[in-house]
C-alpha atoms as a PDB file:
ATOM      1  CA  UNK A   1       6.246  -9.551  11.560  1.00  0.00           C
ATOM      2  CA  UNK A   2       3.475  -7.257   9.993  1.00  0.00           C
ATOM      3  CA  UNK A   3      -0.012  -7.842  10.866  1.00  0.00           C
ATOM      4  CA  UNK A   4      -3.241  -6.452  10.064  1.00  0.00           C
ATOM      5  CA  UNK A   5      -6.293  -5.868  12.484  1.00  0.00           C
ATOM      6  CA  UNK A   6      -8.695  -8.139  12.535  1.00  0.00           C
ATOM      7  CA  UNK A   7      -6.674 -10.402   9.964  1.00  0.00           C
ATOM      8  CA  UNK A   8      -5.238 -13.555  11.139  1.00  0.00           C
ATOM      9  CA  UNK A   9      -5.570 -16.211   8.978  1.00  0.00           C
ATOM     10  CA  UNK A  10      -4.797 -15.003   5.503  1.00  0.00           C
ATOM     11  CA  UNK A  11      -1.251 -15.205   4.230  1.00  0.00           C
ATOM     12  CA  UNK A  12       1.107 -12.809   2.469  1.00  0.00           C
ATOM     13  CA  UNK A  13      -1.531 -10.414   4.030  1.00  0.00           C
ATOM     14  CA  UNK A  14       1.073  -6.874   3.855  1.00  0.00           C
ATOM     15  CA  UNK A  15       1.988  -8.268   0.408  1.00  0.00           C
ATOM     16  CA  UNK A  16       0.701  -5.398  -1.839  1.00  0.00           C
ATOM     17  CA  UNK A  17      -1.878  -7.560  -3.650  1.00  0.00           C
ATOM     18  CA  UNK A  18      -3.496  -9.155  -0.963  1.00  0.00           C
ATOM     19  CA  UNK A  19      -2.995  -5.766   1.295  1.00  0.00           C
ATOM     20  CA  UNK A  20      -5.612  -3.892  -1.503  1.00  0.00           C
ATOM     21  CA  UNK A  21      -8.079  -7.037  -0.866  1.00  0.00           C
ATOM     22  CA  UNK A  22      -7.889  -6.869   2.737  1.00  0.00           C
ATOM     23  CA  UNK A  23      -7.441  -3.489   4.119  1.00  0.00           C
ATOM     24  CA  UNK A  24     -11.086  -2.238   3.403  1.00  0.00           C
ATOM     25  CA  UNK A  25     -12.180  -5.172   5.856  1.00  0.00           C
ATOM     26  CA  UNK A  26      -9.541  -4.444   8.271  1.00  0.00           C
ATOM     27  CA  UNK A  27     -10.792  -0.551   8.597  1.00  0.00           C
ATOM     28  CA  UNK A  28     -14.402  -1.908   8.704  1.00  0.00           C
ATOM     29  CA  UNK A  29     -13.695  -4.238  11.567  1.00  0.00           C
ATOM     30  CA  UNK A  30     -11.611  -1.539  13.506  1.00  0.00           C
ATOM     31  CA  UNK A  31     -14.395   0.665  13.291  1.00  0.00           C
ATOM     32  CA  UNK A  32     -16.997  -1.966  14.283  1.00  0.00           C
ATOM     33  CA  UNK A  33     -15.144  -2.705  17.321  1.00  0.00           C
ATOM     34  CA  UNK A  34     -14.300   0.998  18.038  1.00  0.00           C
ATOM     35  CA  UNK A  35     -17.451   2.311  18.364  1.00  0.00           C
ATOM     36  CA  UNK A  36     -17.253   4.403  14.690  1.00  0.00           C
ATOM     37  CA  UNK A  37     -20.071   4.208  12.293  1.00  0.00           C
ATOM     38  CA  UNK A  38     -19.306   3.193   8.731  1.00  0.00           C
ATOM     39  CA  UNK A  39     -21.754   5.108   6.061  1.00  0.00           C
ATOM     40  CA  UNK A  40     -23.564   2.452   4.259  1.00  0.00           C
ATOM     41  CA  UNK A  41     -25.006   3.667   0.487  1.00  0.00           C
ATOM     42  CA  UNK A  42     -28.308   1.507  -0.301  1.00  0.00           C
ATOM     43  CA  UNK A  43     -31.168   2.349  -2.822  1.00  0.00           C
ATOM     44  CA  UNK A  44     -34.318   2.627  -1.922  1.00  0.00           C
ATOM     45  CA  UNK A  45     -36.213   1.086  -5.163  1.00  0.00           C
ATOM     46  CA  UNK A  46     -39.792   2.893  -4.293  1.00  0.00           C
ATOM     47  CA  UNK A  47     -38.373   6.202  -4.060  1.00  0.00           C
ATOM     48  CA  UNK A  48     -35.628   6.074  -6.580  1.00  0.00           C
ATOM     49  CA  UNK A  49     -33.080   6.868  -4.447  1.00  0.00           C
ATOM     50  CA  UNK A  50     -29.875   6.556  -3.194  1.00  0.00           C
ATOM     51  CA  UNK A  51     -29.490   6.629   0.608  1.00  0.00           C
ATOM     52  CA  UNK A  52     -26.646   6.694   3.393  1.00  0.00           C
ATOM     53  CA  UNK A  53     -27.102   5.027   6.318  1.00  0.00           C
ATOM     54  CA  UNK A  54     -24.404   3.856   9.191  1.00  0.00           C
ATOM     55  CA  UNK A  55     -23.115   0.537  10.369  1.00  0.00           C
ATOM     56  CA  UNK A  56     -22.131   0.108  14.329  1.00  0.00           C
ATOM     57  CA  UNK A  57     -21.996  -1.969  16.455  1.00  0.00           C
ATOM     58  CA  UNK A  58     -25.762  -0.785  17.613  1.00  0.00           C
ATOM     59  CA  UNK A  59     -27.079  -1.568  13.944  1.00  0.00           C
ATOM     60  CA  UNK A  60     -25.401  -3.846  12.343  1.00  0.00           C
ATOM     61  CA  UNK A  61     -27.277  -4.515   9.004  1.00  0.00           C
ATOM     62  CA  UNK A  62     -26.481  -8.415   8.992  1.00  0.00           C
ATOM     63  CA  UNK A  63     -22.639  -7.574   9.023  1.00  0.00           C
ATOM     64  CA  UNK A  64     -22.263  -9.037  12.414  1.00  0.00           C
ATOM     65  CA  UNK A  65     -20.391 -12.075  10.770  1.00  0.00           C
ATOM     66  CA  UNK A  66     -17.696  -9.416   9.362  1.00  0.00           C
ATOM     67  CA  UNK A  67     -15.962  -9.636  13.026  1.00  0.00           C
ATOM     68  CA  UNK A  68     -14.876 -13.283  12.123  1.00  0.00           C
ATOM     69  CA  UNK A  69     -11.054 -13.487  12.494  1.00  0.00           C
ATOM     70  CA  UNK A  70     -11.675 -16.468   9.894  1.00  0.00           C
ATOM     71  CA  UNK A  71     -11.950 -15.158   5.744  1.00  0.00           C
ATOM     72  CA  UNK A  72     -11.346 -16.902   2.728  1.00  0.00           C
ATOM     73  CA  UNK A  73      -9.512 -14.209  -0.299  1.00  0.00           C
ATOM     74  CA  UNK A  74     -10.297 -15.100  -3.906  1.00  0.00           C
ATOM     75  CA  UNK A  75     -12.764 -17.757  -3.303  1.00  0.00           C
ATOM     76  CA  UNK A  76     -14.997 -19.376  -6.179  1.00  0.00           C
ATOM     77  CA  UNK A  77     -18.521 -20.246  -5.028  1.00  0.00           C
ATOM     78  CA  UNK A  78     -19.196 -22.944  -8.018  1.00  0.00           C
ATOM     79  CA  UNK A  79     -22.470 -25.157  -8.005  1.00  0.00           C
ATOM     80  CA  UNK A  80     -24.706 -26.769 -10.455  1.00  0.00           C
ATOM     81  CA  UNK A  81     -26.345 -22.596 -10.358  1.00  0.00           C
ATOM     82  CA  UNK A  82     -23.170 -21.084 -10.906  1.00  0.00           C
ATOM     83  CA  UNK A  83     -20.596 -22.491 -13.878  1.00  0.00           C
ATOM     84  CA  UNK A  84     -16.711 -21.418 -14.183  1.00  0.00           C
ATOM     85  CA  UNK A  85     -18.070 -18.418 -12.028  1.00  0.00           C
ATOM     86  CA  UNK A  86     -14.943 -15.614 -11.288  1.00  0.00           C
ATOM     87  CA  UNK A  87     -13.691 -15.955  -7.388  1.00  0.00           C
ATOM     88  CA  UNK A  88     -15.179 -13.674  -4.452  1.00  0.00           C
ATOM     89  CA  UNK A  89     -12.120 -11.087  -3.265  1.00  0.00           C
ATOM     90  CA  UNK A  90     -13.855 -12.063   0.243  1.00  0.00           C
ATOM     91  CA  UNK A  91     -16.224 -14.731   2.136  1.00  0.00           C
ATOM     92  CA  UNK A  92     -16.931 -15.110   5.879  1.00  0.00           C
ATOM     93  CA  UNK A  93     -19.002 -17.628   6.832  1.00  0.00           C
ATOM     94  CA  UNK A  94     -20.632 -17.840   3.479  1.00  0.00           C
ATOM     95  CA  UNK A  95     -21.069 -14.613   2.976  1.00  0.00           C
ATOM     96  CA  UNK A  96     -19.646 -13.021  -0.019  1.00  0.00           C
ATOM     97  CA  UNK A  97     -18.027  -9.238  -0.519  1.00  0.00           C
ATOM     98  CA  UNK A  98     -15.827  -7.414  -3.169  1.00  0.00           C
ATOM     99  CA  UNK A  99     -13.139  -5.108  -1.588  1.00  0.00           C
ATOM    100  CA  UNK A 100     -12.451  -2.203  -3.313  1.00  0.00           C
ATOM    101  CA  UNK A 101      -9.360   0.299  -2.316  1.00  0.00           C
ATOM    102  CA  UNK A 102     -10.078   3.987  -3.554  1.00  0.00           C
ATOM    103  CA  UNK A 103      -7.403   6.885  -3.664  1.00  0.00           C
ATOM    104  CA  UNK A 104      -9.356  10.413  -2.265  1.00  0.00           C
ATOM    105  CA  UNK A 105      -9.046  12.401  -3.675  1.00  0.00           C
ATOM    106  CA  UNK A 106      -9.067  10.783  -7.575  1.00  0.00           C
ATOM    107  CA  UNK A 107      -7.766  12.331 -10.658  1.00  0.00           C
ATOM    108  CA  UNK A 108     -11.456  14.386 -11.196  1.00  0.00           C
ATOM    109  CA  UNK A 109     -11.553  16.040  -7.666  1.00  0.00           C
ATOM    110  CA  UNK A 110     -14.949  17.504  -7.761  1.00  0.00           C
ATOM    111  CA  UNK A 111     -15.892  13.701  -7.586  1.00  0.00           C
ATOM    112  CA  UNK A 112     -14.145  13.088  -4.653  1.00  0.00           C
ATOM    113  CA  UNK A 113     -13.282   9.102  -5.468  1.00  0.00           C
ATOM    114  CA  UNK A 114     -14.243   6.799  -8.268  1.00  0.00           C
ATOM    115  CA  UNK A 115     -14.784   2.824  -8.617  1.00  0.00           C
ATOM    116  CA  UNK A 116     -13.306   0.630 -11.243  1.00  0.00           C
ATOM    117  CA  UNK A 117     -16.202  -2.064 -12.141  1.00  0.00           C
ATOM    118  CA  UNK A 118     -15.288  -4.981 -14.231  1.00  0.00           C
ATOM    119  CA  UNK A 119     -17.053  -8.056 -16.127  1.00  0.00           C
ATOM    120  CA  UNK A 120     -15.948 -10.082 -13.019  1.00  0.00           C
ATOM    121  CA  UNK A 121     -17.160  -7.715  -9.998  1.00  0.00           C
ATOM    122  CA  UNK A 122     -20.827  -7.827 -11.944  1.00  0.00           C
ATOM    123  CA  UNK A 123     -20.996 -11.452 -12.057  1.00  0.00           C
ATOM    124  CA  UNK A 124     -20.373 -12.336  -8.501  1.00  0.00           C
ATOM    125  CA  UNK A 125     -22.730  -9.359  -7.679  1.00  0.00           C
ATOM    126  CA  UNK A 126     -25.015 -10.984  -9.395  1.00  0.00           C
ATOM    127  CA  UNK A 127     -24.210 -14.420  -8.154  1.00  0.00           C
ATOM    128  CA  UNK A 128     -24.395 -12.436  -4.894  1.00  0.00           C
ATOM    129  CA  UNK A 129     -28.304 -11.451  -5.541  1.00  0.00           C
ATOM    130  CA  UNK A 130     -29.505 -14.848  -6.803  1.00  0.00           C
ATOM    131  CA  UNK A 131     -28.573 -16.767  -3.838  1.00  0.00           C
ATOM    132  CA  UNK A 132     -30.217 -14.458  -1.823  1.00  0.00           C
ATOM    133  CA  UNK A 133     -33.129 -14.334  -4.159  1.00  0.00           C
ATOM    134  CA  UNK A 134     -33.755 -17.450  -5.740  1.00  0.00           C
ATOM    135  CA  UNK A 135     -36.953 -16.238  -7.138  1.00  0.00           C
ATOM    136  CA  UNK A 136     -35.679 -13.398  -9.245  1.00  0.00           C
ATOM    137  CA  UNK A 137     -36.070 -12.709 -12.525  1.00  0.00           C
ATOM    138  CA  UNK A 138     -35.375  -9.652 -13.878  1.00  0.00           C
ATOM    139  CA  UNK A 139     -32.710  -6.937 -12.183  1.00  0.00           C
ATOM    140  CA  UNK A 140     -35.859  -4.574 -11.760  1.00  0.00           C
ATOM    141  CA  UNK A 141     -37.363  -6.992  -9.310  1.00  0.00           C
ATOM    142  CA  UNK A 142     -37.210  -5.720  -5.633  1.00  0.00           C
ATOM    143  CA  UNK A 143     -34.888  -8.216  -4.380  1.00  0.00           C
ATOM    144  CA  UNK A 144     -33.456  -8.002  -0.971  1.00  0.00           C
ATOM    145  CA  UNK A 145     -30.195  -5.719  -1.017  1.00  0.00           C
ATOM    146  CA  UNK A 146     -27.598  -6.916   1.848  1.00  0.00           C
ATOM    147  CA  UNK A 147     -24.039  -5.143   2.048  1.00  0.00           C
ATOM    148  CA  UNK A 148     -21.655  -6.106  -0.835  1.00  0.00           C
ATOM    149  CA  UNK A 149     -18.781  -4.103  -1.630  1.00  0.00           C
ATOM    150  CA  UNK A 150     -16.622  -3.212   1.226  1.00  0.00           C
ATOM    151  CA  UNK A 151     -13.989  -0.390   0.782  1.00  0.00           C
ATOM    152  CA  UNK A 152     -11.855   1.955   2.171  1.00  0.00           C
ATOM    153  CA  UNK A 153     -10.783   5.261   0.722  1.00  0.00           C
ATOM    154  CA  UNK A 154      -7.496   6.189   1.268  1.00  0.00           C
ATOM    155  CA  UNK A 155      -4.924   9.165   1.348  1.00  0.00           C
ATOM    156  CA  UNK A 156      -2.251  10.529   3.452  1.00  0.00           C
ATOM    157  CA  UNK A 157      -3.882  10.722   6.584  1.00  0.00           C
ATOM    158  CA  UNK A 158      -5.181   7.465   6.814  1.00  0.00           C
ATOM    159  CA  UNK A 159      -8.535   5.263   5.512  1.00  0.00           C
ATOM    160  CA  UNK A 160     -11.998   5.857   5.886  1.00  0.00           C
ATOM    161  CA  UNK A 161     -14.343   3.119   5.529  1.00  0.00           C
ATOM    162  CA  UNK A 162     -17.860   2.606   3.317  1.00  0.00           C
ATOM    163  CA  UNK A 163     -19.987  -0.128   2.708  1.00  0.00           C
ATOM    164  CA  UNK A 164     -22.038   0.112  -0.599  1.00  0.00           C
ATOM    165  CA  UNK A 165     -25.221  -2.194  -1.082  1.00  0.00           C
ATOM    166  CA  UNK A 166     -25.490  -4.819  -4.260  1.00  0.00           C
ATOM    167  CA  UNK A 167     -28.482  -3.035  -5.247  1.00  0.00           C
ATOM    168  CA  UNK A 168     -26.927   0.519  -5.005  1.00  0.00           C
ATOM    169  CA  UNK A 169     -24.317  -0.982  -7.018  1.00  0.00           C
ATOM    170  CA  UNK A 170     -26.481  -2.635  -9.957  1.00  0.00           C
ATOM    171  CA  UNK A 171     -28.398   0.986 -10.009  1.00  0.00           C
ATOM    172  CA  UNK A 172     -25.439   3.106  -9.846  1.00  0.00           C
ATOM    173  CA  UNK A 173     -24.354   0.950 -13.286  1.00  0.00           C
ATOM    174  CA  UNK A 174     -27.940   1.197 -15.058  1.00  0.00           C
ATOM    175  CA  UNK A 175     -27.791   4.971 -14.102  1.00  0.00           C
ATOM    176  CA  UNK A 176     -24.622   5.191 -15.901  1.00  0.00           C
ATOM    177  CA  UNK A 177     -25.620   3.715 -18.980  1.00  0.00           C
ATOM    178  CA  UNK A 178     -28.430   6.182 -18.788  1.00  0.00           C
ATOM    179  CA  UNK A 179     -26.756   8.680 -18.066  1.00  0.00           C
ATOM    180  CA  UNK A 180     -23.927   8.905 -19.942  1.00  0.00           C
ATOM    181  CA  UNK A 181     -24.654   7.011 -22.603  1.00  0.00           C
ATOM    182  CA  UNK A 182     -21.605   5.244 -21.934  1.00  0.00           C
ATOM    183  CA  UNK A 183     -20.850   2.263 -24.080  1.00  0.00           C
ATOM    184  CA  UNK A 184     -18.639   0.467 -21.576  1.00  0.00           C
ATOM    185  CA  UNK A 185     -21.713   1.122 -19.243  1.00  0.00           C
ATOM    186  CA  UNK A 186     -24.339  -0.045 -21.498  1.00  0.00           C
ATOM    187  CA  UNK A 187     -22.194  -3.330 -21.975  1.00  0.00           C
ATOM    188  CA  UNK A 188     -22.178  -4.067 -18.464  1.00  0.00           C
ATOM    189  CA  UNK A 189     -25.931  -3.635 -17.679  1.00  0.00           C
ATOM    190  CA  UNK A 190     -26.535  -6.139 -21.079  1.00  0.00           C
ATOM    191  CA  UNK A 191     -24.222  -8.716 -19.348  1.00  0.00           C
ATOM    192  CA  UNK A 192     -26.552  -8.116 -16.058  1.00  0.00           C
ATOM    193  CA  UNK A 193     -29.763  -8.981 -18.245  1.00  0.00           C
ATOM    194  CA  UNK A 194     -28.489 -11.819 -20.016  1.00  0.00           C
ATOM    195  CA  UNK A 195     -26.931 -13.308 -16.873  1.00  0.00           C
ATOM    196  CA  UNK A 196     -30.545 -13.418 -15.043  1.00  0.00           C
ATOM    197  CA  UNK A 197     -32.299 -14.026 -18.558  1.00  0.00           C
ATOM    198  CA  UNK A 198     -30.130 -17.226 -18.888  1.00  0.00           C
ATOM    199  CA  UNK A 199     -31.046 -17.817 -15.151  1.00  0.00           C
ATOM    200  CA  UNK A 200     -35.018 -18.029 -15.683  1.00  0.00           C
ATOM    201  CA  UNK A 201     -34.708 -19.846 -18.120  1.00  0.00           C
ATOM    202  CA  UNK A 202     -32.387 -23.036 -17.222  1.00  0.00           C
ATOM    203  CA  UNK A 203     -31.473 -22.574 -13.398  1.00  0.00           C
ATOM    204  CA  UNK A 204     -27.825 -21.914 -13.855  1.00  0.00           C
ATOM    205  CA  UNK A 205     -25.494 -19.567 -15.438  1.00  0.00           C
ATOM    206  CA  UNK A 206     -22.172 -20.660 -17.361  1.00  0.00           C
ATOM    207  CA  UNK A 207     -19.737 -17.273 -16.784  1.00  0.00           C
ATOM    208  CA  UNK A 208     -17.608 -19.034 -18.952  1.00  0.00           C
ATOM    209  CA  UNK A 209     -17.974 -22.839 -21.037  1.00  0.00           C
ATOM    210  CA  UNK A 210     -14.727 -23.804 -19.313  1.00  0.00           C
ATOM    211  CA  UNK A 211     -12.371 -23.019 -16.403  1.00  0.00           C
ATOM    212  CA  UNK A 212      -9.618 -22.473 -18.844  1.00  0.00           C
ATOM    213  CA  UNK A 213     -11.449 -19.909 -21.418  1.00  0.00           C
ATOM    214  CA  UNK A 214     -11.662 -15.896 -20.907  1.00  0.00           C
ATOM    215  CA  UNK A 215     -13.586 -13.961 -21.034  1.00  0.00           C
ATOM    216  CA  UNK A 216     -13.537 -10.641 -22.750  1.00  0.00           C
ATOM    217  CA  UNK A 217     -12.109  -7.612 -20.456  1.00  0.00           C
ATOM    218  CA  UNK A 218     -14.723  -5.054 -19.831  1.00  0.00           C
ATOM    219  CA  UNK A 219     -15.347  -2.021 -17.307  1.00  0.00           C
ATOM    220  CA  UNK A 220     -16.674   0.878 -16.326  1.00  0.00           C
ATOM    221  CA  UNK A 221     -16.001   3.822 -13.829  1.00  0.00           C
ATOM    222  CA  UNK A 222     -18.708   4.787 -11.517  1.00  0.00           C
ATOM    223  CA  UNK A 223     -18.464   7.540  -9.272  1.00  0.00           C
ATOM    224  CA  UNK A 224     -20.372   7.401  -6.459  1.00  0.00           C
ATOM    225  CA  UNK A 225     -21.179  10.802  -5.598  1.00  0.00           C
ATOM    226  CA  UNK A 226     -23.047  11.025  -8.666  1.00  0.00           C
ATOM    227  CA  UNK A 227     -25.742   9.032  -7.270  1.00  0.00           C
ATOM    228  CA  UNK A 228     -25.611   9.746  -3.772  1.00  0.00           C
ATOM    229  CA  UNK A 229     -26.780  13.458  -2.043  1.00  0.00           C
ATOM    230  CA  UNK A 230     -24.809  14.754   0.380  1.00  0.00           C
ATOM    231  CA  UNK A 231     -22.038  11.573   0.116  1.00  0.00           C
ATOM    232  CA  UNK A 232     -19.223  14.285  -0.030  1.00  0.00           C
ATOM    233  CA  UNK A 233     -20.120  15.541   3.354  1.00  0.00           C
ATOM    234  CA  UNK A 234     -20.337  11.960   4.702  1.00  0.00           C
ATOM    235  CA  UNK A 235     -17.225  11.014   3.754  1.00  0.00           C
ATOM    236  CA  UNK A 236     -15.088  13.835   5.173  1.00  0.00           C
ATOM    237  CA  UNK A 237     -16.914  13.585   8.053  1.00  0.00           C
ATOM    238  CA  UNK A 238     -16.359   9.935   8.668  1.00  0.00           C
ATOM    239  CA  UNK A 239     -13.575   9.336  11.179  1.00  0.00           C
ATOM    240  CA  UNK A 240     -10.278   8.555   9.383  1.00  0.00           C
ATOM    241  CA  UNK A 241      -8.708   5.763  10.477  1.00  0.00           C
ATOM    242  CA  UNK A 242      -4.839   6.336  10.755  1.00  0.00           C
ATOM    243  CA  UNK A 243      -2.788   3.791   9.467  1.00  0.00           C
ATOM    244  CA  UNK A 244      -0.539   2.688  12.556  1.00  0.00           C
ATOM    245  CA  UNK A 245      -4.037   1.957  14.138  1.00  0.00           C
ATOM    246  CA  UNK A 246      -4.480  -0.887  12.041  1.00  0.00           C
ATOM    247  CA  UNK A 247      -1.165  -1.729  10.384  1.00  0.00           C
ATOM    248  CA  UNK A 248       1.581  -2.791  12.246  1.00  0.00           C
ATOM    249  CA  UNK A 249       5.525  -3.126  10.481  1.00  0.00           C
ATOM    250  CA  UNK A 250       6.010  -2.947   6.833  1.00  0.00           C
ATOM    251  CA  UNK A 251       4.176  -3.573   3.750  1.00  0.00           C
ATOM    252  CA  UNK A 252       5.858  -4.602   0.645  1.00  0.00           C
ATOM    253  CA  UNK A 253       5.333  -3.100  -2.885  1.00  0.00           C
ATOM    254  CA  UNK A 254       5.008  -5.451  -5.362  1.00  0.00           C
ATOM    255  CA  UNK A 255       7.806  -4.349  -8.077  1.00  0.00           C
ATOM    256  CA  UNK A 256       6.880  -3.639 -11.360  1.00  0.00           C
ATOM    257  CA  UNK A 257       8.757  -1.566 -14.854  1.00  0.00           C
ATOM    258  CA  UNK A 258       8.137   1.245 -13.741  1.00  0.00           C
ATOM    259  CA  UNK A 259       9.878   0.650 -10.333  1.00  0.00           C
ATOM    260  CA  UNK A 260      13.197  -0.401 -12.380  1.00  0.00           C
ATOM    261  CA  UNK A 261      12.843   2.410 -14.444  1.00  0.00           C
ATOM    262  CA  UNK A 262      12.527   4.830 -11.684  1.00  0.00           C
ATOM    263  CA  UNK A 263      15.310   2.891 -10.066  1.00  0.00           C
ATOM    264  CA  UNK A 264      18.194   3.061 -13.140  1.00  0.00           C
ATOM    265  CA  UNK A 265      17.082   6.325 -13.254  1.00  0.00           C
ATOM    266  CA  UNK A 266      17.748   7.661  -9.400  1.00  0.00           C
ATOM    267  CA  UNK A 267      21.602   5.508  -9.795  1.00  0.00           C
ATOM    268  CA  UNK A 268      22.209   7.522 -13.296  1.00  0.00           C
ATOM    269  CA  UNK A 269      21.994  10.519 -11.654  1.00  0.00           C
ATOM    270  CA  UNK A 270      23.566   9.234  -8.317  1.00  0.00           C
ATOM    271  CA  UNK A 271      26.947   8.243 -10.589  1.00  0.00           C
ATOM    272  CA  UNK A 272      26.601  11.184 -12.655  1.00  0.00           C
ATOM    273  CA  UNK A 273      26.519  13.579  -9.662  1.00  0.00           C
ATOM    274  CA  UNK A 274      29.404  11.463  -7.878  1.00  0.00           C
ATOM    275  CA  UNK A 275      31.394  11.868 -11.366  1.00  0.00           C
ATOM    276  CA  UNK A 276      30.749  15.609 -11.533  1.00  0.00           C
ATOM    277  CA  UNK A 277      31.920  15.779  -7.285  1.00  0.00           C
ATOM    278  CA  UNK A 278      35.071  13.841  -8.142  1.00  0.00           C
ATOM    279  CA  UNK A 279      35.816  16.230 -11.063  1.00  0.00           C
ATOM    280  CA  UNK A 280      34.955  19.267  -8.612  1.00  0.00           C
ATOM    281  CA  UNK A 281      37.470  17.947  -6.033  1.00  0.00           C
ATOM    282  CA  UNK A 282      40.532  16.985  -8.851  1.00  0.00           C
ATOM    283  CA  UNK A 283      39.672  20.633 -10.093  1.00  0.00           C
ATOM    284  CA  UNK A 284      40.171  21.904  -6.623  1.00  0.00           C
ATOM    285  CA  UNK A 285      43.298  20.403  -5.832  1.00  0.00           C
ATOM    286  CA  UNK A 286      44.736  21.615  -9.722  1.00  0.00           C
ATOM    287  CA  UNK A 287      44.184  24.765  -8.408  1.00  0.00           C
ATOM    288  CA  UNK A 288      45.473  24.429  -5.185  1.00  0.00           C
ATOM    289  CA  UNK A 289      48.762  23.325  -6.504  1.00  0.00           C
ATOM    290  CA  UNK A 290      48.479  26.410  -9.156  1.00  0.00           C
ATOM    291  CA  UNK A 291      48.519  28.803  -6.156  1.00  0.00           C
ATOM    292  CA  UNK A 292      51.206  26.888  -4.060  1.00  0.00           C
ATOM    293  CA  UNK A 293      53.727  27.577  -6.705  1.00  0.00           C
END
């Protein structure tokens, strides 16, 4: 039976799916109870900057609660505040996090890892910061930032696990759309606005008019070490966690096209190179018989 640490009540946990949900929290608890600090990227709003601190068991920063063998995995938080509202990858004891699984490095080295941000991931962050701070108004305010997206970046050796702030994450996306002048970026931070305009002025957000509707796909890659001095550093010197530490028997891929393609592909040239091996021995034995007489 496989089994994750720290993970005991969530099924189909080594199912690949529910593995990329749950494997940032695993390395985060391992590390909590192993005496490793875990760099934690917050912004500090007065100075305009991005800043790395550590999580351990010695400082905690109100993740004490991550420990909890007990977590809920794509979990809605809906009130009379928050309509048709997108489920939480992750809440423990009311507290909600987005998990985010990062290959290191990504397909731009010199930026070490990126982050995939979509239309859902912003409105739970933001659903995130209002119950926190039920007197905010605009995303400028200095609300209180508390740890929000918990992930693990990952590559042959093993994971290594980060914890990035909601407000580090709402600035990394406004400096984006600065930035860049991205237009995926720019979309995102208007969605932000209108969410907490919406907010001031009835109490409650609708993310969507109905469970059943959509909502239009958007995104945006961030890349943290952008934002953040000296992250690249951090990172490679955080302790990698090795896999067998925190992953015991198998995992199982989740099988897509590609993996059928891949597989017709391997048993064409498995029959073609057991054809050409048959002809090679019938060739053989022709001219065995050619010599013998």
């Amino acid at each position: 039976m496989s089994r994750l640490f720290g993970i005991n009540n969530v099924k189909h946990m080594c199912n690949e799916n529910k593995l990329k949900t749950v494997l940032p929290l695993s390395a985060i608890k391992f590390a909590l109870t192993s005496s490793l600090k875990v760099p934690y990227i917050t912004y500090d709003q007065s100075n305009d900057t991005f800043k790395t601190e550590f999580v351990s068991q010695n400082n905690t920063y109100d993740v004490t609660h991550i420990i909890d063998t007990t977590i809920h995995t794509e979990h809605t938080m809906n009130d009379d505040t928050f309509i048709n509202f997108p489920p939480h990858d992750i809440v423990i004891n009311n507290h909600d996090y987005e998990s985010k699984l990062c290959i290191l490095p990504c397909h731009n080295k010199s930026k070490l890892f990126e982050m995939i941000i979509r239309q859902n991931n912003v409105a739970c962050c933001i659903q995130n910061i209002i119950r926190t701070n039920p007197s905010i108004v605009s995303i400028t305010d200095d609300f209180l930032q508390q740890p929000y997206i918990l992930s693990a970046l990952y590559d042959t050796e093993g994971l290594r696990p980060l914890i990035i702030s909601n407000k580090a994450l709402v600035y990394m996306c406004m400096k984006s759309a600065n930035d860049t002048k991205s237009k995926r970026s720019n979309i995102i931070i208007n969605s932000i606005h209108n969410m907490l305009a919406e907010y001031t002025s009835t109490k409650m957000i609708k993310y969507k008019e109905s469970r059943t509707d959509t909502v239009q796909h958007q995104k945006t890659t961030l890349y943290p070490t952008d934002y953040v001095d000296g992250l690249k550093e951090v990172i490679m010197n955080t302790e990698c966690i090795q896999y067998h530490s925190i992953i015991s028997g198998n995992v199982n891929k989740t099988r897509n096209v590609c993996d059928f393609i891949n597989d017709y592909n391997t048993n064409r040239r498995l029959q073609m190179l057991e054809k050409e091996n048959q002809e090679l021995k019938l060739q053989l034995v022709n001219e065995c018989k050619k010599i013998d007489t």
